[in-house]
N, C-alpha and C. Protein backbone atom coordinates (compact mmCIF):
# COMPACT_ATOMS: atom_id res chain seq x y z
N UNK A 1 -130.80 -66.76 162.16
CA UNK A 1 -130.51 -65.86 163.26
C UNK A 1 -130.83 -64.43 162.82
N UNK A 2 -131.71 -63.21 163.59
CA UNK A 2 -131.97 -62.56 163.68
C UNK A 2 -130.84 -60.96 163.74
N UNK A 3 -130.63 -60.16 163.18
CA UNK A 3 -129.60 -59.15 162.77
C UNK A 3 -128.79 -58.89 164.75
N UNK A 4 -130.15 -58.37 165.60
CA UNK A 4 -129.77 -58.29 166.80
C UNK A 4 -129.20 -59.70 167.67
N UNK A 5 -130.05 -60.84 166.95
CA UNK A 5 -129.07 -61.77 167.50
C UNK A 5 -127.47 -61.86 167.08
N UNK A 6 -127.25 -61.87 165.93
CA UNK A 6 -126.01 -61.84 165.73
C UNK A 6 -124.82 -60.61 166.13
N UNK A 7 -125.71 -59.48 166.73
CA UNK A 7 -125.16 -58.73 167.13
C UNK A 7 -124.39 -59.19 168.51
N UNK A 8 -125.25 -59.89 169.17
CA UNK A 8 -125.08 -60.12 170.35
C UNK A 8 -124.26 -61.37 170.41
N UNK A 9 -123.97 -62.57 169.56
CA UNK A 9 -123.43 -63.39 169.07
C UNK A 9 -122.24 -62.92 168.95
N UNK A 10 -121.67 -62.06 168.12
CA UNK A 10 -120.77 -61.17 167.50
C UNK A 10 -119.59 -60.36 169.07
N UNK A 11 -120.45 -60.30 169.88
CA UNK A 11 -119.93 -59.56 171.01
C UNK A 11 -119.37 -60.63 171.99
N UNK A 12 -120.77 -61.69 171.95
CA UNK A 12 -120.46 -62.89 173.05
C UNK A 12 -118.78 -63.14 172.88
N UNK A 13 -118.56 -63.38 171.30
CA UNK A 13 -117.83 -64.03 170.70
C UNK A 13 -116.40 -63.53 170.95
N UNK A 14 -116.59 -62.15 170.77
CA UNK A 14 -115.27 -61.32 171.14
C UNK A 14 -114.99 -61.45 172.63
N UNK A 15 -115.84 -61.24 173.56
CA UNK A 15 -115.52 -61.19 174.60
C UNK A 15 -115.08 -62.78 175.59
N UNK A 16 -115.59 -64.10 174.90
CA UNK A 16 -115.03 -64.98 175.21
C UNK A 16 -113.50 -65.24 174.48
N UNK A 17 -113.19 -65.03 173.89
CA UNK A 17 -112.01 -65.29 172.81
C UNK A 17 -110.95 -64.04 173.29
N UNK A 18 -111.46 -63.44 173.89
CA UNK A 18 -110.62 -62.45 174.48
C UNK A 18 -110.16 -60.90 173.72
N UNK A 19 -110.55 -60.55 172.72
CA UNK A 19 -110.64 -60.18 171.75
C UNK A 19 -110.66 -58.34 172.06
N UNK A 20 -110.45 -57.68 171.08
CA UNK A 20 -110.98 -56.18 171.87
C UNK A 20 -112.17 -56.06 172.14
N UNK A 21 -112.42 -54.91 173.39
CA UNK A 21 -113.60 -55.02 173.90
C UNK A 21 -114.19 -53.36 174.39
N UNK A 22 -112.79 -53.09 173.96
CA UNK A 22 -112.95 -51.64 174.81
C UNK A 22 -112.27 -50.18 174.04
N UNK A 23 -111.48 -50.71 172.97
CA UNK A 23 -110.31 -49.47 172.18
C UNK A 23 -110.90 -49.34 170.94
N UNK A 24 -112.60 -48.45 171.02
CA UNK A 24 -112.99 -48.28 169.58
C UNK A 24 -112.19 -47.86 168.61
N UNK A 25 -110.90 -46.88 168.71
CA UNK A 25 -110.60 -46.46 167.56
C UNK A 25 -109.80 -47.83 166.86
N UNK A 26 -109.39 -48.55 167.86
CA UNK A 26 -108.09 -49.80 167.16
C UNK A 26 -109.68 -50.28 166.22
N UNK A 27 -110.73 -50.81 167.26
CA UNK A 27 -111.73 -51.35 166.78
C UNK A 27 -112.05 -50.98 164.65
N UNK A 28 -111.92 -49.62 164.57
CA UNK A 28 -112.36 -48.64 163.42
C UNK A 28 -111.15 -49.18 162.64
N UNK A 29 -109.75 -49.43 163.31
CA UNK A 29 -108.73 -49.41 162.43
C UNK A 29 -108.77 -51.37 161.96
N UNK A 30 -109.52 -52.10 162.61
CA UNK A 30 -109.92 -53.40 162.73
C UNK A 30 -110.74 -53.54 161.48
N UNK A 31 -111.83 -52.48 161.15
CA UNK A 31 -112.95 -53.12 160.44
C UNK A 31 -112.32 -52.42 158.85
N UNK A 32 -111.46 -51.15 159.05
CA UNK A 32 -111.03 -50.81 158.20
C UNK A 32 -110.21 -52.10 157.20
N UNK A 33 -109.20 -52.68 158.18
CA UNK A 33 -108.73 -53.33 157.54
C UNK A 33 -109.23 -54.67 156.86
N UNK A 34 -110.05 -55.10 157.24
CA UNK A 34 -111.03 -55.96 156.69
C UNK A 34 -111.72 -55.60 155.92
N UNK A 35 -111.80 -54.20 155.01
CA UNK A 35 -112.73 -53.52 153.94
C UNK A 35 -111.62 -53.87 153.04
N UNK A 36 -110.03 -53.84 153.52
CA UNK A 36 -108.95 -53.86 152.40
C UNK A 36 -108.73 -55.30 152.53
N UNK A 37 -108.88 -56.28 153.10
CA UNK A 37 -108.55 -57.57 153.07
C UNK A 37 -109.69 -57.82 151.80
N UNK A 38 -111.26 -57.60 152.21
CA UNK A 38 -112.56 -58.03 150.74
C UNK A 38 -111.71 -57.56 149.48
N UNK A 39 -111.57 -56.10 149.52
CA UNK A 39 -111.00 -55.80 148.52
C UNK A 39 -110.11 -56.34 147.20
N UNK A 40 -108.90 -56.84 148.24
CA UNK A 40 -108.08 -57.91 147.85
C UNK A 40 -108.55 -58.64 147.11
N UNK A 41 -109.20 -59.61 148.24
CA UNK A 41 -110.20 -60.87 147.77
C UNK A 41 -110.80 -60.70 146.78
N UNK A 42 -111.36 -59.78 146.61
CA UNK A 42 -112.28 -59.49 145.55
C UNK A 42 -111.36 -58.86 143.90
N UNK A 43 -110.32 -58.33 144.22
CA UNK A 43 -109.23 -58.36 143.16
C UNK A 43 -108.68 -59.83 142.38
N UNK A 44 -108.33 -60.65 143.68
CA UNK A 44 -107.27 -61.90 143.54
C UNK A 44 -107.90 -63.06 143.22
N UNK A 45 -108.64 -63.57 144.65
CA UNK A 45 -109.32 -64.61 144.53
C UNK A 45 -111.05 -64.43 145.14
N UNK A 46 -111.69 -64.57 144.10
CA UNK A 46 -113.34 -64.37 144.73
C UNK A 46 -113.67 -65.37 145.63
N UNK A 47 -112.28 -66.79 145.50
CA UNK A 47 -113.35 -67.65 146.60
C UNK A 47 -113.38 -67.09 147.87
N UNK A 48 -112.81 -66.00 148.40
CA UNK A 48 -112.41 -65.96 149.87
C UNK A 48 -113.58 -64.67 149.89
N UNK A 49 -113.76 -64.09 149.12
CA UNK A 49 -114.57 -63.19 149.29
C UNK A 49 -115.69 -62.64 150.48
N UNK A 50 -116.65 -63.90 149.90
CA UNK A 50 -117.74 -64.02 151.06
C UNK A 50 -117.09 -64.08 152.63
N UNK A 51 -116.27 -64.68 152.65
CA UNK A 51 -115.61 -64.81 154.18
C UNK A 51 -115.10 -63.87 154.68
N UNK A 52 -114.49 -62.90 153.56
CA UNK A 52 -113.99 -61.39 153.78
C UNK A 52 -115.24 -60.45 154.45
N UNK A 53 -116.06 -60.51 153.36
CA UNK A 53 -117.73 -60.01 153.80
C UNK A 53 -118.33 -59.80 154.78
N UNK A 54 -118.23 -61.59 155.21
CA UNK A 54 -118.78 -61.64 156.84
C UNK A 54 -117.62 -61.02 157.84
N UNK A 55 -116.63 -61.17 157.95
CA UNK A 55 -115.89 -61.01 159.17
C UNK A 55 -116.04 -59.02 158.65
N UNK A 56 -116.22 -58.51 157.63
CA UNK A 56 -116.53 -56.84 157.61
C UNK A 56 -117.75 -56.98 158.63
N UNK A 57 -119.23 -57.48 158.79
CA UNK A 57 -119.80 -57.83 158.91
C UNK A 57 -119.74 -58.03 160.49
N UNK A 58 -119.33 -59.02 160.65
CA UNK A 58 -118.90 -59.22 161.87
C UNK A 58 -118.06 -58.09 162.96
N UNK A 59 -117.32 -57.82 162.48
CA UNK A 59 -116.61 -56.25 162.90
C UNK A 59 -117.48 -55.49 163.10
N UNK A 60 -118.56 -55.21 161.91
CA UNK A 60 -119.44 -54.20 162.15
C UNK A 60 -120.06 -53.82 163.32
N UNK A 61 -120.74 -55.42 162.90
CA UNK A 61 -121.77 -55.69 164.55
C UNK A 61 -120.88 -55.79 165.92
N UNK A 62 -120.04 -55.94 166.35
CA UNK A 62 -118.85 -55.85 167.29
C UNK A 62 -119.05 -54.27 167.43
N UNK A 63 -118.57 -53.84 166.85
CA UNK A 63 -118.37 -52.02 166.53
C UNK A 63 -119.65 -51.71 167.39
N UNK A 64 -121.04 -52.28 167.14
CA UNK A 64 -122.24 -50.94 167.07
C UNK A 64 -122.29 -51.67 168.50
N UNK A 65 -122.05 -52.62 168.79
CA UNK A 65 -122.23 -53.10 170.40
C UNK A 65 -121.79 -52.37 171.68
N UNK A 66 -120.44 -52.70 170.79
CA UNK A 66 -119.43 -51.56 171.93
C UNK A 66 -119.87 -50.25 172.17
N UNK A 67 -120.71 -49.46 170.89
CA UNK A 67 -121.32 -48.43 171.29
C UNK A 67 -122.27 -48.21 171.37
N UNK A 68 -123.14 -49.64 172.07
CA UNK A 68 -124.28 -49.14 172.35
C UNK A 68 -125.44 -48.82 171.02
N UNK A 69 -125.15 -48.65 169.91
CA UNK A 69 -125.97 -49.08 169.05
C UNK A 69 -126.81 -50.19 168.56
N UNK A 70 -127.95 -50.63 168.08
CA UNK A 70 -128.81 -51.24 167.23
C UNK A 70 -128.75 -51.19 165.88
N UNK A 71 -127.36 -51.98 165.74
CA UNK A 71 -127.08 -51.44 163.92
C UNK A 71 -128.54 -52.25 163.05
N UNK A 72 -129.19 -52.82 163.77
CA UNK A 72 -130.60 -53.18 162.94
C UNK A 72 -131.50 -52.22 162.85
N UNK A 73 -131.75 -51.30 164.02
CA UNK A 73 -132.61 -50.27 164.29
C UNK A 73 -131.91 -49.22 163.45
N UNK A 74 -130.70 -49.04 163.22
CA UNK A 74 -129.45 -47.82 162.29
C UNK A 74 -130.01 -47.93 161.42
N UNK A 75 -129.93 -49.75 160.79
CA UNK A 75 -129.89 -49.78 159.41
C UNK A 75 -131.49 -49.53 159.00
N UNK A 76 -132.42 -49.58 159.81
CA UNK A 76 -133.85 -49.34 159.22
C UNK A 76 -134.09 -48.11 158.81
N UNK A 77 -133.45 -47.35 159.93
CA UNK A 77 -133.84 -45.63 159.87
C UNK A 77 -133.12 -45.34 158.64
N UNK A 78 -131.69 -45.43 158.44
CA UNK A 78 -131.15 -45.32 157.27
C UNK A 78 -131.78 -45.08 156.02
N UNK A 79 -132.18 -46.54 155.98
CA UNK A 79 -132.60 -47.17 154.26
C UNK A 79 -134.26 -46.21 154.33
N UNK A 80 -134.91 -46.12 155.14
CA UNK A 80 -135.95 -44.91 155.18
C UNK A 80 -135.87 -44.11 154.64
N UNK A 81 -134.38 -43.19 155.28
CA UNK A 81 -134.06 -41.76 154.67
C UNK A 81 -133.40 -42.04 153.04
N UNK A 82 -133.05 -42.73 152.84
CA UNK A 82 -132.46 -43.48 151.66
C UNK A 82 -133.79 -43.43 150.29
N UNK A 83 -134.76 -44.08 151.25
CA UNK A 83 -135.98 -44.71 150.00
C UNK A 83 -136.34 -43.53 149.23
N UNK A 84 -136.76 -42.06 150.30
CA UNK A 84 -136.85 -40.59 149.61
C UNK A 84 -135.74 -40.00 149.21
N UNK A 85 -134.82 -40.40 149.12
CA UNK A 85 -133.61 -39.51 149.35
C UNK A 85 -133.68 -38.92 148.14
N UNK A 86 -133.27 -37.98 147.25
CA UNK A 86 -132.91 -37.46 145.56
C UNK A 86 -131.80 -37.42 145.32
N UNK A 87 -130.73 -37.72 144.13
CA UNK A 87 -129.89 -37.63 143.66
C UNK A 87 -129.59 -37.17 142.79
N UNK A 88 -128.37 -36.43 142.81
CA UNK A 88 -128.22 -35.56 141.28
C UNK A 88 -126.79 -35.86 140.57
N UNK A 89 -126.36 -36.01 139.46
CA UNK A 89 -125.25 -36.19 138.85
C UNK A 89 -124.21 -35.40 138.79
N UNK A 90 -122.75 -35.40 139.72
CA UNK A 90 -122.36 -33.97 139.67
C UNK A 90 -121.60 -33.57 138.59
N UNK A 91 -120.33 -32.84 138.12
CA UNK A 91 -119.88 -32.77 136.89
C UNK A 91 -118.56 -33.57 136.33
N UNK A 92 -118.79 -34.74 137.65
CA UNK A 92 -117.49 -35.73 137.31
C UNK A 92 -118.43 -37.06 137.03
N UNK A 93 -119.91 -36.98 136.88
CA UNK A 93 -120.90 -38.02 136.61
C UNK A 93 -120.80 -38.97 137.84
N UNK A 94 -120.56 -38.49 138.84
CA UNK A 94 -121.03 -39.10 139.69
C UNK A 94 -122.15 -38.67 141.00
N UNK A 95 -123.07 -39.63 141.00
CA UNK A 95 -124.35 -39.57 141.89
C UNK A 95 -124.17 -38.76 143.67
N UNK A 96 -124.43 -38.05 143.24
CA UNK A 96 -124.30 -37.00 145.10
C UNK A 96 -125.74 -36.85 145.31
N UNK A 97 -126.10 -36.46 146.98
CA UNK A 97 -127.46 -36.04 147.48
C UNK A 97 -127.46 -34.53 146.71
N UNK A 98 -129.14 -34.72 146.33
CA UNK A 98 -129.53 -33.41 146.00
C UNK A 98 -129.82 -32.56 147.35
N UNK A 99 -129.68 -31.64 147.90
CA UNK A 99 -129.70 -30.93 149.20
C UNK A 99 -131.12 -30.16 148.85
N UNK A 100 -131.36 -29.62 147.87
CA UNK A 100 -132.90 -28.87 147.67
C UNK A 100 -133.61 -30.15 147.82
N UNK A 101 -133.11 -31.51 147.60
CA UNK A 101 -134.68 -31.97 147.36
C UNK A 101 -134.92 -33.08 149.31
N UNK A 102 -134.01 -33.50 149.91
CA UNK A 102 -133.78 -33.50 151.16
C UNK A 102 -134.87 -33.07 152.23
């Protein structure tokens, strides 16, 4: 299945099951919590992991529906600006955008 199919899969799904459809912010507080459920998973037990993954995943695509986004078309443009992007090390050694090179 194709990223936009599952987008649309993802929505079918909510909206037959009865599911939210309409309260993006609960929606945000939805996918949030499923970043801390992987988390978990990924602390405790790795078997559940992947399943954590998808339903982030799943949320996601739910999320970009409701607003009208193409999180396939998002994610292309993204990883574009990404491929040039420059990075610089800041003084806690961690990787930030370089803004001169942008």
């Amino acid at each position: 299945m194709e990223l936009e199919e599952m987008q649309k899969a993802a929505w079918e799904n909510k909206v037959e099951k009865g599911f939210n459809t309409t309260n993006v912010e609960k929606e945000f507080c939805y996918l949030t919590s499923e970043v801390g459920e992987a988390y978990m998973a990924y602390l405790r037990d790795k078997d559940g992991l992947g399943s954590e993954l998808a339903d982030i995943g799943i949320y996601l695509l739910g999320l970009a529906e409701m607003l009208g986004y193409s999180l396939k078309d998002e994610i292309e443009k993204k990883m574009a600006i990404n491929k040039n992007r420059k990075y610089k090390l800041n003084e806690y050694g961690v990787l930030i955008k370089d803004e001169k090179k942008d």
